[in-house]
Protein backbone atom coordinates (compact mmCIF):
# COMPACT_ATOMS: atom_id res chain seq x y z
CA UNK A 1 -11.51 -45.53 -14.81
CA UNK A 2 -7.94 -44.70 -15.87
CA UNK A 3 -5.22 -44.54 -13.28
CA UNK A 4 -4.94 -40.51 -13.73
CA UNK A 5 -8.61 -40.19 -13.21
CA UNK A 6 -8.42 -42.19 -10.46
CA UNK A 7 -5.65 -40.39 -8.53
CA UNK A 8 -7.52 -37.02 -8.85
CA UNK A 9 -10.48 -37.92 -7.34
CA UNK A 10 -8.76 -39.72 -4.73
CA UNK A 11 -6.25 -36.78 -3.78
CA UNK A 12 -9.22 -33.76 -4.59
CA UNK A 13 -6.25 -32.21 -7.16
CA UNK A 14 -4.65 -32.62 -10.66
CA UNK A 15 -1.60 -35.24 -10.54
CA UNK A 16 1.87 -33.51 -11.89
CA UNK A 17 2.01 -35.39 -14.84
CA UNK A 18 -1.17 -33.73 -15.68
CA UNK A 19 -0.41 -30.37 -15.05
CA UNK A 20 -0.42 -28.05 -18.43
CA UNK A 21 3.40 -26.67 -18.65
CA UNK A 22 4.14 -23.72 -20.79
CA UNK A 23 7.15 -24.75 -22.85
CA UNK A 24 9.45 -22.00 -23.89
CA UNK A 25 8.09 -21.33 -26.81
CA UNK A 26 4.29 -20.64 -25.38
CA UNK A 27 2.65 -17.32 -22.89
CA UNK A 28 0.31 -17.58 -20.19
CA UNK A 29 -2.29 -15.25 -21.34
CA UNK A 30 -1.75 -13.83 -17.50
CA UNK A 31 1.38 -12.49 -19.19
CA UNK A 32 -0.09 -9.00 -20.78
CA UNK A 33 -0.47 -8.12 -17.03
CA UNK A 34 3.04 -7.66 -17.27
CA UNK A 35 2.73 -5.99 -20.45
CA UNK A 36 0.10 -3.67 -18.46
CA UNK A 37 2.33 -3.26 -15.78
CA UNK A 38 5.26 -2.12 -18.04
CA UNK A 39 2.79 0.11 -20.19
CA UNK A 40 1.69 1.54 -16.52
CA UNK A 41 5.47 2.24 -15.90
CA UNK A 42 5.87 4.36 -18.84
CA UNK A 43 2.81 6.63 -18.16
CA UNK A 44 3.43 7.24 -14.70
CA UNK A 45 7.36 7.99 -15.43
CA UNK A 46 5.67 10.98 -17.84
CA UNK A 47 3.40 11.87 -14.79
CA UNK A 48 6.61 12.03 -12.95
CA UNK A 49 8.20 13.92 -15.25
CA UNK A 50 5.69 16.35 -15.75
CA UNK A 51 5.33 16.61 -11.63
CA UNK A 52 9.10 17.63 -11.63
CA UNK A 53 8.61 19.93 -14.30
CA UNK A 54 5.55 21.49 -12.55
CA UNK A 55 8.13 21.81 -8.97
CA UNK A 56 10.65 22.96 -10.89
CA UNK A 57 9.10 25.83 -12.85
CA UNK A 58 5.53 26.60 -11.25
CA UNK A 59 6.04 25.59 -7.76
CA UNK A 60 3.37 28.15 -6.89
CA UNK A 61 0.58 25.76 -7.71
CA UNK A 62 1.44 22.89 -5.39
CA UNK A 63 -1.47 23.18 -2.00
CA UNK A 64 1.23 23.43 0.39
CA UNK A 65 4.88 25.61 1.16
CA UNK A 66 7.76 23.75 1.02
CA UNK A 67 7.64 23.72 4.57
CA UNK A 68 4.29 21.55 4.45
CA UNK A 69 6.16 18.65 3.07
CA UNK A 70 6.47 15.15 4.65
CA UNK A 71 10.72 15.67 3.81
CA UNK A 72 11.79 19.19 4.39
CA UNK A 73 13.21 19.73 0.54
CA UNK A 74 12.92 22.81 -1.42
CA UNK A 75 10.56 22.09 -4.62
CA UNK A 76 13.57 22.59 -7.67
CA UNK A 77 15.25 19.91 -5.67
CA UNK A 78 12.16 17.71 -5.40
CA UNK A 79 11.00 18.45 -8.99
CA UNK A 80 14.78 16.81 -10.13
CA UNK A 81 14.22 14.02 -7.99
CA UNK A 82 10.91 13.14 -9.80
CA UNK A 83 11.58 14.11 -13.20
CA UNK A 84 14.91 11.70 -12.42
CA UNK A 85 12.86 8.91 -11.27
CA UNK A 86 10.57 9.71 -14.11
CA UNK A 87 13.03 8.91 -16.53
CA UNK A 88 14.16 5.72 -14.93
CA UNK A 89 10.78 4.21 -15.13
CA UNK A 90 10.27 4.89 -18.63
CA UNK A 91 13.24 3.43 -19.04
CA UNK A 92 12.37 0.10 -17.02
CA UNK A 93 8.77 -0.05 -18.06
CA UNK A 94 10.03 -0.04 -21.89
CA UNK A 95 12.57 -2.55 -20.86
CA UNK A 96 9.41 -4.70 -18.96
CA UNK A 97 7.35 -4.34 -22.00
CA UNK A 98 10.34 -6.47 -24.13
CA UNK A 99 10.48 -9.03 -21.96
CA UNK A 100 13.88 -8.39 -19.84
CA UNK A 101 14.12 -10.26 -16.58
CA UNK A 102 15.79 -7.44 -14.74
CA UNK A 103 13.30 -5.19 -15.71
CA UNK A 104 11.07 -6.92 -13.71
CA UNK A 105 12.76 -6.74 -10.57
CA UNK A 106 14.00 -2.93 -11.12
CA UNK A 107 10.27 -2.50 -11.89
CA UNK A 108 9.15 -3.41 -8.72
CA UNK A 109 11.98 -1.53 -6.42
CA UNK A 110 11.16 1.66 -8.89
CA UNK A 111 7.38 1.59 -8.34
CA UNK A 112 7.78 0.86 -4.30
CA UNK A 113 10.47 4.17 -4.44
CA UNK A 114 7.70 6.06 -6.43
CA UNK A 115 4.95 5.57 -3.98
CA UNK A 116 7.23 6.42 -1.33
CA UNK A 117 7.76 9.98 -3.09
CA UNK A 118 4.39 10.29 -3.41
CA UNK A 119 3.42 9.46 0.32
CA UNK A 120 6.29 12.29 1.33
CA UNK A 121 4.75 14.32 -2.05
CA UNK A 122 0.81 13.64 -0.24
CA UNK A 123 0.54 17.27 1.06
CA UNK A 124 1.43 19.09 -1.93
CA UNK A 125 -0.78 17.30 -4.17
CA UNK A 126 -3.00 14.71 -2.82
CA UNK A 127 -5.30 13.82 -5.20
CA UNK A 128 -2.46 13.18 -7.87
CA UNK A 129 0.20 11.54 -5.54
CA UNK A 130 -2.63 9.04 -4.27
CA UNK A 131 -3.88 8.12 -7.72
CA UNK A 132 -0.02 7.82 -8.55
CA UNK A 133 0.32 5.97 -5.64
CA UNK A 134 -2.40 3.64 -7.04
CA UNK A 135 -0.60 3.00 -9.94
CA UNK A 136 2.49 1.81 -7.80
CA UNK A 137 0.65 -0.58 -6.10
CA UNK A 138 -0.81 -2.30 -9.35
CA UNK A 139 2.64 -2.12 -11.46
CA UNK A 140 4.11 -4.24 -8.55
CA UNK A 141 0.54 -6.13 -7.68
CA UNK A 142 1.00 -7.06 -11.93
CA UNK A 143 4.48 -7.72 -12.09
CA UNK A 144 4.99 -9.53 -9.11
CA UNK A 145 2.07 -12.12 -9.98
CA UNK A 146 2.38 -12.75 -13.47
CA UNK A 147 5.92 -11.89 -14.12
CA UNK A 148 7.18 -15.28 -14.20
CA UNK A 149 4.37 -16.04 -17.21
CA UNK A 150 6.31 -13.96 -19.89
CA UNK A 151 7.98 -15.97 -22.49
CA UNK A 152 10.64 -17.06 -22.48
CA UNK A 153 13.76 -16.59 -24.62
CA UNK A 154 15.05 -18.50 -26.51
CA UNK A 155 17.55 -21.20 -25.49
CA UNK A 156 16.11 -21.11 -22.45
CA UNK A 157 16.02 -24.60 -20.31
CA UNK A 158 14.12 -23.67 -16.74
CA UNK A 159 17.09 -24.19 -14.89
CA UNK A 160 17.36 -20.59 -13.11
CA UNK A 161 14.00 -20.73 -11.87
């Protein structure tokens, strides 16, 4: 019995030395969960877009008056705010999708901020705001996990981690 073999089954886990690294040039396969998350982004900044829209031009289809929301906002005002926010996680989400470490940290502050508009948004359209809501918690659920399993670039040594 080798000395590596031994230590295992003495401790019950996997020495260091044994562990599988990823070097800089190799993925986790956990990684397109980021990818997902990032692709997630995009689509739910066009949901937000077309939510903003929808306030801005047809607010006569949302369930509740203006005076029924959680944040006592006129619907033009709210319908900015979202088509806004809509374009700032396309934004992110395309920047997630190549890779950028910021991305991944805007990505998760954007997608808490976006279920917060939704929870305030509940009222006026349930159904969507809590499958947006949904959404939110998965981009961050998928970013937050696997994030640090994207690749790498290049030149890069570990050191920041």
């Amino acid at each position: 019995m080798s000395e590596a073999s031994r230590e295992y089954t003495a401790t019950g886990s996997v020495p260091e030395s044994r562990m599988p690294t990823l070097t800089s040039d190799e993925e986790s396969a956990w990684a397109s969960w980021v990818v997902f998350g990032g692709t997630m982004l995009v689509i739910l900044g066009g949901f937000h877009i077309i939510e903003g829209l929808v306030a801005v031009f047809r607010d006569e289809v949302f369930v509740v008056g203006q005076r029924g929301l959680v944040v006592n906002v006129d619907y033009t005002a709210w319908g900015w705010i979202h088509i806004l926010g809509g374009a700032f996680m396309i934004l992110i989400g395309a920047c997630l999708i190549a890779g950028q470490m910021w991305a991944r940290i805007f990505a998760v502050i954007i997608a808490g901020l976006s279920a917060f508009a939704n929870i305030a948004f509940l009222p006026a359209y349930p159904v969507w705001s809590a499958i947006m809501i949904a959404l939110d918690v998965i981009i961050i659920w998928a970013v937050i996990v696997h994030g640090a399993e994207l690749k790498h670039p290049p030149g890069w040594d570990g050191k920041d981690v």
